[in-house]
C-alpha atoms as a PDB file:
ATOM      1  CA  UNK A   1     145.032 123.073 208.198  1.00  0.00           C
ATOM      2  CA  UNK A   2     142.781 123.844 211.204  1.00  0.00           C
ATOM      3  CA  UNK A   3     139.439 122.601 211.110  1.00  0.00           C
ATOM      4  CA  UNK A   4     138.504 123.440 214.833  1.00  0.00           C
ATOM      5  CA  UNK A   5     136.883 126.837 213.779  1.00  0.00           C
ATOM      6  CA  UNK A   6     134.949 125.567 211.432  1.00  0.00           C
ATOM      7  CA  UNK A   7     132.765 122.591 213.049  1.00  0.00           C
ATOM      8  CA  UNK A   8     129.279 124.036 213.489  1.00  0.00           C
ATOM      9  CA  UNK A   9     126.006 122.080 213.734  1.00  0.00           C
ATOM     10  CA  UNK A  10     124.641 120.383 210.806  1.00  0.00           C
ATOM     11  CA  UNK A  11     121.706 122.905 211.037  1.00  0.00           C
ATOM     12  CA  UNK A  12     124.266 126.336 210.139  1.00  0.00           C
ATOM     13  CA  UNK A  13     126.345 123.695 207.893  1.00  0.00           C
ATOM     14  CA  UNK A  14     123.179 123.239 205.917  1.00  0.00           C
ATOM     15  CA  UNK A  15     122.755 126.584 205.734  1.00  0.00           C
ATOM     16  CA  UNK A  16     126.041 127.656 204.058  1.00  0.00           C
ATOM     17  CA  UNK A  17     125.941 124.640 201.895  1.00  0.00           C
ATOM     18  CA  UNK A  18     122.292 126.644 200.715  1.00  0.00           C
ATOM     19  CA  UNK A  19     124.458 129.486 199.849  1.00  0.00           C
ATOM     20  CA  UNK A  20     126.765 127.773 197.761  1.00  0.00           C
ATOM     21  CA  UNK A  21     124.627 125.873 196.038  1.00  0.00           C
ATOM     22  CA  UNK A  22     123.209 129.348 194.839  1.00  0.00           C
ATOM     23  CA  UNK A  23     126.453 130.201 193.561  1.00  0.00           C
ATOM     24  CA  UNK A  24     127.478 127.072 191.733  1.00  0.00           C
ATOM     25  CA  UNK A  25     123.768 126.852 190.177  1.00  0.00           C
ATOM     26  CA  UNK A  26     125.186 130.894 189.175  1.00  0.00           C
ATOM     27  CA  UNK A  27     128.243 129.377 187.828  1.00  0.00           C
ATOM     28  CA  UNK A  28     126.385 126.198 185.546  1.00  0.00           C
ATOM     29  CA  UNK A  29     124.267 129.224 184.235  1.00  0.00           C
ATOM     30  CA  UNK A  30     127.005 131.611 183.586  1.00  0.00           C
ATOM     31  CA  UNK A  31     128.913 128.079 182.035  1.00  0.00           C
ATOM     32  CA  UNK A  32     125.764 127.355 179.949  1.00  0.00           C
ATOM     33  CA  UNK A  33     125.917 130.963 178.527  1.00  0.00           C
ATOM     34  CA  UNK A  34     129.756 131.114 177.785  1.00  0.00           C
ATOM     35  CA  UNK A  35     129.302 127.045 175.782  1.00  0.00           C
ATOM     36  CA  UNK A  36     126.313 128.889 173.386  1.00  0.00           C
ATOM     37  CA  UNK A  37     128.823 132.062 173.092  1.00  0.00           C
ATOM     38  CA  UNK A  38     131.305 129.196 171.794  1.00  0.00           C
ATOM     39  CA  UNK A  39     129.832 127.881 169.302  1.00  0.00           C
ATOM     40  CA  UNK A  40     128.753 130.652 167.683  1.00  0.00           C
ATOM     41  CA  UNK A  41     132.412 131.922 166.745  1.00  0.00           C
ATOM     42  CA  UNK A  42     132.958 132.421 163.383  1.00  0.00           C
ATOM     43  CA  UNK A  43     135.054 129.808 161.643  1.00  0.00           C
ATOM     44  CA  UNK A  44     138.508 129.413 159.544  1.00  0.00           C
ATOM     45  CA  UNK A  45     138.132 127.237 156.273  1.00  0.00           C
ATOM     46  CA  UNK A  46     141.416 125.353 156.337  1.00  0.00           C
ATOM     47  CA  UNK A  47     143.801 125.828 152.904  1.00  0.00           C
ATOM     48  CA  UNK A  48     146.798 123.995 154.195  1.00  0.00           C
ATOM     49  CA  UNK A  49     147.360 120.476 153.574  1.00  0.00           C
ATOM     50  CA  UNK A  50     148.328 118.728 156.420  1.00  0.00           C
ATOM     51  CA  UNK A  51     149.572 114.849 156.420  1.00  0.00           C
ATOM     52  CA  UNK A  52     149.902 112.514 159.479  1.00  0.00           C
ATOM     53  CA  UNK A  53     151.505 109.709 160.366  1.00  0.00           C
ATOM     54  CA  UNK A  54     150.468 106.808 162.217  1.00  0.00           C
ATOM     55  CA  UNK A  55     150.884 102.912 162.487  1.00  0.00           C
ATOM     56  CA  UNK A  56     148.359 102.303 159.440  1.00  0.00           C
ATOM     57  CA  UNK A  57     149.795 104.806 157.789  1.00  0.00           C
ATOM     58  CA  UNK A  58     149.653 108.572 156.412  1.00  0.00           C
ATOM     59  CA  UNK A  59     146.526 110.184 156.976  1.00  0.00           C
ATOM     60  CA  UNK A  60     145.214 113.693 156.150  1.00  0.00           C
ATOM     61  CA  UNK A  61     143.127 116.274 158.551  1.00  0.00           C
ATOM     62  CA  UNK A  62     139.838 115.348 156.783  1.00  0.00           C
ATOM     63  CA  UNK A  63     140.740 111.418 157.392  1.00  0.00           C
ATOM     64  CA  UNK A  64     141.111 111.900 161.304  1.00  0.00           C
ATOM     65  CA  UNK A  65     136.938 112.694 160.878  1.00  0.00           C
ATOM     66  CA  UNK A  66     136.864 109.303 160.245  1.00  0.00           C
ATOM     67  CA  UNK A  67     133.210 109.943 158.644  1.00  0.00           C
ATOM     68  CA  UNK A  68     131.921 112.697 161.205  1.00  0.00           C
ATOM     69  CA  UNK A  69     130.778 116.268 160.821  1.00  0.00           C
ATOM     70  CA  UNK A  70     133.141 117.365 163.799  1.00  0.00           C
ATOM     71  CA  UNK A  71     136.805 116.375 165.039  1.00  0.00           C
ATOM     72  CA  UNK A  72     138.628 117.306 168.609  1.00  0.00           C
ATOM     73  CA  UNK A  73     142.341 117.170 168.902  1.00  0.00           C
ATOM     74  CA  UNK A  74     144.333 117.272 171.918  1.00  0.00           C
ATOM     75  CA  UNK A  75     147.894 117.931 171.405  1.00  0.00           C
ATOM     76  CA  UNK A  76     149.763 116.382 173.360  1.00  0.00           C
ATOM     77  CA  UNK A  77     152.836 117.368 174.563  1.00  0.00           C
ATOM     78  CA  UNK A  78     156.221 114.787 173.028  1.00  0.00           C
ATOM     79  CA  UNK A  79     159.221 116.370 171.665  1.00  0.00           C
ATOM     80  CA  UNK A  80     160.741 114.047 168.804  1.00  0.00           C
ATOM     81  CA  UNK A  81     163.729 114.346 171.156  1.00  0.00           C
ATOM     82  CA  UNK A  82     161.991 113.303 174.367  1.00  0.00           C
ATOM     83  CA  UNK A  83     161.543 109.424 175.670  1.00  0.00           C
ATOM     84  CA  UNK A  84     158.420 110.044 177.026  1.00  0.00           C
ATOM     85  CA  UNK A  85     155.117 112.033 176.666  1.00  0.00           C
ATOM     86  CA  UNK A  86     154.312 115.026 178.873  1.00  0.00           C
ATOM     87  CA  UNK A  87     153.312 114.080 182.374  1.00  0.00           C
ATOM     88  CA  UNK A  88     150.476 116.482 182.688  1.00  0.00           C
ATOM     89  CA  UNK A  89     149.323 115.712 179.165  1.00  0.00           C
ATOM     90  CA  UNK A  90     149.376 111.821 180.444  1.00  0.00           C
ATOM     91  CA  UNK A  91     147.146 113.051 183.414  1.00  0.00           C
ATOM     92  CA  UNK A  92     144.389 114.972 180.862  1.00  0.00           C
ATOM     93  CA  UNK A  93     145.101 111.417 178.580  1.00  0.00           C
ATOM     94  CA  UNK A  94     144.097 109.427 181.736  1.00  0.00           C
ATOM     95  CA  UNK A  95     140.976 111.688 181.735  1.00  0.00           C
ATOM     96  CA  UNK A  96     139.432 111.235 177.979  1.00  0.00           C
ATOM     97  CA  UNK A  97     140.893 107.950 177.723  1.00  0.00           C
ATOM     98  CA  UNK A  98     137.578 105.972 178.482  1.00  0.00           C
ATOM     99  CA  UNK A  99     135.024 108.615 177.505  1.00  0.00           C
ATOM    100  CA  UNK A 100     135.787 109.209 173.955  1.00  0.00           C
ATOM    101  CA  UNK A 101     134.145 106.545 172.827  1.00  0.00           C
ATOM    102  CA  UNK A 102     130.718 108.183 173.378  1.00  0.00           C
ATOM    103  CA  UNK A 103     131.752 110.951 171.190  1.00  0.00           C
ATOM    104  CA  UNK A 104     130.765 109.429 167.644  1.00  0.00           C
ATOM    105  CA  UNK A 105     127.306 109.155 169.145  1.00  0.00           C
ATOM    106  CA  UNK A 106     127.369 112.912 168.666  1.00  0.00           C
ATOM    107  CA  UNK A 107     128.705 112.980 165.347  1.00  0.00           C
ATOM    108  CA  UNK A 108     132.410 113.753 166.613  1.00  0.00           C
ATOM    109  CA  UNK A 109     135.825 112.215 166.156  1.00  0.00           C
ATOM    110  CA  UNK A 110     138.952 112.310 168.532  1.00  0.00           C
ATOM    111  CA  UNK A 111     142.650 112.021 168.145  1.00  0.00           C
ATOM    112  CA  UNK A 112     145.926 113.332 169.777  1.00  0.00           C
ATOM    113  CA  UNK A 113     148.350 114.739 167.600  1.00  0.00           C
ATOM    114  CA  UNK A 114     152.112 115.172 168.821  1.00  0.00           C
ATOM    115  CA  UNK A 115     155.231 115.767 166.824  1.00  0.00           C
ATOM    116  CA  UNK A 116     157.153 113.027 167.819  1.00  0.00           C
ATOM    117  CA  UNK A 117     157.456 109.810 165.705  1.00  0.00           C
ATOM    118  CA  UNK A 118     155.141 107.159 165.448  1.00  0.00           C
ATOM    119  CA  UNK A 119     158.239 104.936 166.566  1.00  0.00           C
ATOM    120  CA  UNK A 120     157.962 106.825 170.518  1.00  0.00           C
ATOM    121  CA  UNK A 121     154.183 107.176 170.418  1.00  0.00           C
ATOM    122  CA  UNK A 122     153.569 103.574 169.900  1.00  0.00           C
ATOM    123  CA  UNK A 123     155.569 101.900 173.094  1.00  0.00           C
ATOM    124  CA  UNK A 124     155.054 105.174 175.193  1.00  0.00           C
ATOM    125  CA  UNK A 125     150.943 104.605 174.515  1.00  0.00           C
ATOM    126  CA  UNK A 126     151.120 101.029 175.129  1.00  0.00           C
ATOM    127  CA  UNK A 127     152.661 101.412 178.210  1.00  0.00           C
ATOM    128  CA  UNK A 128     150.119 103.533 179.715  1.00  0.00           C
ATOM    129  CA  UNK A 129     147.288 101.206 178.554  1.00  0.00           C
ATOM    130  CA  UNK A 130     145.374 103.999 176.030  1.00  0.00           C
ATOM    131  CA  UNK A 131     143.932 102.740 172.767  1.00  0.00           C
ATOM    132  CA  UNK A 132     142.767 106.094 171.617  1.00  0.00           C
ATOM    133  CA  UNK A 133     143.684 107.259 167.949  1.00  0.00           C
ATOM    134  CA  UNK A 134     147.582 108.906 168.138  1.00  0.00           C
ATOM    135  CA  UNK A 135     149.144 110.298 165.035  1.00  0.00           C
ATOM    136  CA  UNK A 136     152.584 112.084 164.463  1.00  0.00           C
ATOM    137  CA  UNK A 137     152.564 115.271 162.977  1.00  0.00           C
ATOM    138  CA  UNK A 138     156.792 115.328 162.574  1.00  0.00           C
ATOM    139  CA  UNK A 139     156.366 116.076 158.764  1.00  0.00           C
ATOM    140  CA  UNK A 140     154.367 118.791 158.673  1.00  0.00           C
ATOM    141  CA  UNK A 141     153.613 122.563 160.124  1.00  0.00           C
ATOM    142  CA  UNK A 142     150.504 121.190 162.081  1.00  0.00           C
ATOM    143  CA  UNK A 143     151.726 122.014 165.305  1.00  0.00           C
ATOM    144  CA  UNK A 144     153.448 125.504 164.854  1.00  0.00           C
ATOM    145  CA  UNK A 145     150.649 126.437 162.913  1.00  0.00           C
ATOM    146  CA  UNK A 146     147.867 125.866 166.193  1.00  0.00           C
ATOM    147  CA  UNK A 147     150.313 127.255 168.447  1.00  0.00           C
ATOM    148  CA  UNK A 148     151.800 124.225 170.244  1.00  0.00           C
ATOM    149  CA  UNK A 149     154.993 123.700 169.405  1.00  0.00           C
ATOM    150  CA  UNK A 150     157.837 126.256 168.975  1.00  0.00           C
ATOM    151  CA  UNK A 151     160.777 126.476 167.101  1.00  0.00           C
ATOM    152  CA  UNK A 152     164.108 126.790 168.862  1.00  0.00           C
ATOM    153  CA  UNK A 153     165.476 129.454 167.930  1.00  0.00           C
ATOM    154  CA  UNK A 154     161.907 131.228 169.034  1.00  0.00           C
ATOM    155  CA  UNK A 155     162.144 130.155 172.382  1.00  0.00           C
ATOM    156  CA  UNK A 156     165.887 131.541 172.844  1.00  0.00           C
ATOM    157  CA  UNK A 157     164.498 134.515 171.625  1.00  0.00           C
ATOM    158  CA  UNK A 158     161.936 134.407 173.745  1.00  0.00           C
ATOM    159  CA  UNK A 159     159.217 135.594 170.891  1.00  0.00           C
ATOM    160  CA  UNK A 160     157.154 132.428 171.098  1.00  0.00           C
ATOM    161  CA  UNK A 161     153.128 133.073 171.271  1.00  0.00           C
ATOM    162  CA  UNK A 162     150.893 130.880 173.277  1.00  0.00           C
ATOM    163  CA  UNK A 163     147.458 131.041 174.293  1.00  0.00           C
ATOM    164  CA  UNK A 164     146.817 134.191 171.814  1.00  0.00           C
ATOM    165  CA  UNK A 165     149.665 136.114 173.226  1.00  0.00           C
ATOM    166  CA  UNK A 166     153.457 136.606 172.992  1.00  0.00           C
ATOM    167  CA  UNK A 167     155.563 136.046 175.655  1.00  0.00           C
ATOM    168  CA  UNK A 168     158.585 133.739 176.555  1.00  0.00           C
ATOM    169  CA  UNK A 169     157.895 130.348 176.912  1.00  0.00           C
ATOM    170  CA  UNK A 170     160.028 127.993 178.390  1.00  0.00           C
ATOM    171  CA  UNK A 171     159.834 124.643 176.470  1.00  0.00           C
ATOM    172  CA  UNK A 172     159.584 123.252 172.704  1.00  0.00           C
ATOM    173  CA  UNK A 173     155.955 121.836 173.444  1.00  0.00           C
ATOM    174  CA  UNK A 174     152.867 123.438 175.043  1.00  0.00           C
ATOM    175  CA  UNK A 175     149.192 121.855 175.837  1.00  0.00           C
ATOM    176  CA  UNK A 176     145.977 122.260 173.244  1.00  0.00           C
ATOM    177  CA  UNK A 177     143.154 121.558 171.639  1.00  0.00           C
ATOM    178  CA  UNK A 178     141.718 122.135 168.378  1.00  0.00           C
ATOM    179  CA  UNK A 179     138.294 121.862 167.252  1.00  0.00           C
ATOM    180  CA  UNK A 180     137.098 121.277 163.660  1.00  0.00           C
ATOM    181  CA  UNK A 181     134.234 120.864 161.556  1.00  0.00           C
ATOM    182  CA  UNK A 182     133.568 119.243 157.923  1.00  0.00           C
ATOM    183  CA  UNK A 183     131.475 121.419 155.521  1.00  0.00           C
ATOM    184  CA  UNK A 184     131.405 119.277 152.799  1.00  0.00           C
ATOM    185  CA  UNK A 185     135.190 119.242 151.230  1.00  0.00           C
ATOM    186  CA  UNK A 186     135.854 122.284 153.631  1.00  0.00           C
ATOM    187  CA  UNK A 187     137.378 121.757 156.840  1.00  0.00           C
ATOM    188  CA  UNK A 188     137.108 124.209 159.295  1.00  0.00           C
ATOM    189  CA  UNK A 189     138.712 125.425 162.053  1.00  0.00           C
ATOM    190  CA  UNK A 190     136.282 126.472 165.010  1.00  0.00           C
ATOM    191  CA  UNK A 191     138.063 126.521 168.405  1.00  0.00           C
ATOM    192  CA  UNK A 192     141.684 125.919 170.193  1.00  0.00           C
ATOM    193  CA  UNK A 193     142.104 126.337 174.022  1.00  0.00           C
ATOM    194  CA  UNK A 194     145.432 126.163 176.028  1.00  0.00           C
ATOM    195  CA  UNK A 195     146.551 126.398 179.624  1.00  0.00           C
ATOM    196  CA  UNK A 196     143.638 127.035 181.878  1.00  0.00           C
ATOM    197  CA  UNK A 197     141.381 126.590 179.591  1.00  0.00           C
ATOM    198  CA  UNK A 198     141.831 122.783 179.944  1.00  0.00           C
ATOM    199  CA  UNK A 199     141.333 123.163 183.526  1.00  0.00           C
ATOM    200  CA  UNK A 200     137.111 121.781 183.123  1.00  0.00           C
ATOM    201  CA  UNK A 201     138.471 118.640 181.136  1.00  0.00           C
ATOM    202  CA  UNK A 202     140.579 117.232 183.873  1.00  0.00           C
ATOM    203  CA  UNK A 203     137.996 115.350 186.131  1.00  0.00           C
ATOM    204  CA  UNK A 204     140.812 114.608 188.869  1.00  0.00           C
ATOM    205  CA  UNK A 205     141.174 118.298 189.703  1.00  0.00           C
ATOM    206  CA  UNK A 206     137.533 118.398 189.325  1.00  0.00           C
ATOM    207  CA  UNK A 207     136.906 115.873 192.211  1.00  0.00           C
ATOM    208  CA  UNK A 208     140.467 117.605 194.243  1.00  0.00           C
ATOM    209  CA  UNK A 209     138.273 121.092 193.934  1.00  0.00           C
ATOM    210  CA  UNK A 210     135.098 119.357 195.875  1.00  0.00           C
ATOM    211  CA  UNK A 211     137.397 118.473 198.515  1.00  0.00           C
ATOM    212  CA  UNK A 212     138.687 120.674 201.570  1.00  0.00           C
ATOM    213  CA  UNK A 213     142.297 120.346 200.645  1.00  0.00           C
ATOM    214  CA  UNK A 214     141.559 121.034 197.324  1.00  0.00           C
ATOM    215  CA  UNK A 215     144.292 120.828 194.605  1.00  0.00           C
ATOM    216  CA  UNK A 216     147.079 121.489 197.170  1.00  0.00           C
ATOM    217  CA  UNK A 217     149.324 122.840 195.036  1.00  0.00           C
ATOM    218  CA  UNK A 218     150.125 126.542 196.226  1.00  0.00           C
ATOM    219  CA  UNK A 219     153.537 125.704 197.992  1.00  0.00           C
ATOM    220  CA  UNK A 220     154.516 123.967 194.567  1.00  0.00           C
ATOM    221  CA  UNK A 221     157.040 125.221 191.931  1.00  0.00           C
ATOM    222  CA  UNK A 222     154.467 124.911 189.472  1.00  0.00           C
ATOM    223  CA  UNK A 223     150.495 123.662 189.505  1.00  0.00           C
ATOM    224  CA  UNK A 224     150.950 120.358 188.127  1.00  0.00           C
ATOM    225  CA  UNK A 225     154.517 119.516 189.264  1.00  0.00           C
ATOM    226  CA  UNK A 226     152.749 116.971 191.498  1.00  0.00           C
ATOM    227  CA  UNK A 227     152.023 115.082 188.307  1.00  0.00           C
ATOM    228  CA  UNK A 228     153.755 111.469 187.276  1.00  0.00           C
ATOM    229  CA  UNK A 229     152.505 108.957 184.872  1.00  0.00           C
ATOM    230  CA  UNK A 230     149.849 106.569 186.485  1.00  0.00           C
ATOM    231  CA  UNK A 231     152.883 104.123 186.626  1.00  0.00           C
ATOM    232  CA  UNK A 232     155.315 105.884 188.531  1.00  0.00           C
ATOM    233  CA  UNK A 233     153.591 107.177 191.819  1.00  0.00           C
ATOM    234  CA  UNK A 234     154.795 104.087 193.225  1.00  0.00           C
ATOM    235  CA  UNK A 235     158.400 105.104 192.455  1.00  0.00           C
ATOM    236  CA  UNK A 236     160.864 107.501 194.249  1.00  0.00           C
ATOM    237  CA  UNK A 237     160.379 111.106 193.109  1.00  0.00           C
END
């Protein structure tokens, strides 16, 4: 990338940084507005029962509250069949990993949910170093029901729905997250995001976007096909 058309003096520098800054204070207003908009979408009352698995053993949807008004879920991407969890899911892991914890001070829980066993999610989660709560879902419809996971005979068909629409996807698994609150014995169902709408909770392409290079990704097959678990980047490709 050529930078030579670009170096100006720090007085015209200063004043194009001025007119970003107008934008970006644009976008934290327009970003303020669209959060309030969020949380006042009306809400599902759960009626399924849905049971968990993890190394303490089963757990329902109102247990992963763990005593709070409000639960997030990320589900994260690990076919029973797979060895390993999703590398891009391992990359948005890497980012909530350490900042959960201040959640309960809000009145809010966290767990992932994936559909492989507890028998892969165990080693694969203590290899990565992440001590975050991680239950298997294998046993119940948790996962097709939030739009995350697809059956295979859906995806040969290609009449899978993701992200509120259908179209062909090309895998089993898909990224997500739910949001729920607890009305007394009611659980509800609030809010689920996929694709790009996890872009804000990944604070590595956060800091890649204030940089000049930026995410470099746009000669890639794919956005995140850059991605490897945080224990591999010092291995061949």
């Amino acid at each position: 990338m050529s930078t030579s058309n670009r170096i100006v003096s720090r007085e015209d520098w200063t004043r194009a940084r001025k007119e970003l800054l107008a934008k970006e204070k644009a976008f934290t207003r327009e970003r303020d507005a669209l959060s309030a908009a969020r949380r006042e979408l009306p809400m599902v009352r759960i009626e399924k029962t849905y049971v968990f698995e993890e190394p303490a053993g089963k757990a329902s949807l109102t247990d992963l509250f763990d005593g709070k008004r409000q639960l997030v879920v990320y589900h994260f991407m690990f076919d029973p069949t797979w060895d390993a969890g999703c590398k891009s899911c391992s990359l948005v892991a890497d980012n909530f990993a350490s900042s959960i914890v201040h959640l309960g001070a809000r009145d809010t829980a966290f767990a992932a949910i994936s559909r492989a066993p507890v028998a892969k999610i165990e080693p694969f989660k203590k290899r990565m170093g992440w001590t975050f709560r991680w239950l298997s879902s294998s046993s119940s419809d948790f996962n097709y029901d939030f739009g995350v996971s697809f059956r295979p005979e859906d995806v040969a068909a290609k009449s899978t729905t993701y992200n509120y629409e259908q179209k062909p996807f090309p895998r089993s698994e898909a990224p997500g997250i739910s949001v729920f609150l607890r009305d007394g014995e009611d659980v509800l169902h609030t809010y689920s995001t996929y694709g790009r709408g996890l872009d804000l909770l990944i604070n590595t392409y956060n800091y890649l976007d204030l940089t000049p290079l930026g995410r470099q990704e746009q000669d890639l097959p794919y956005g995140m096909s850059w991605v490897r678990h945080h224990d591999s980047y010092d291995r061949a490709i």
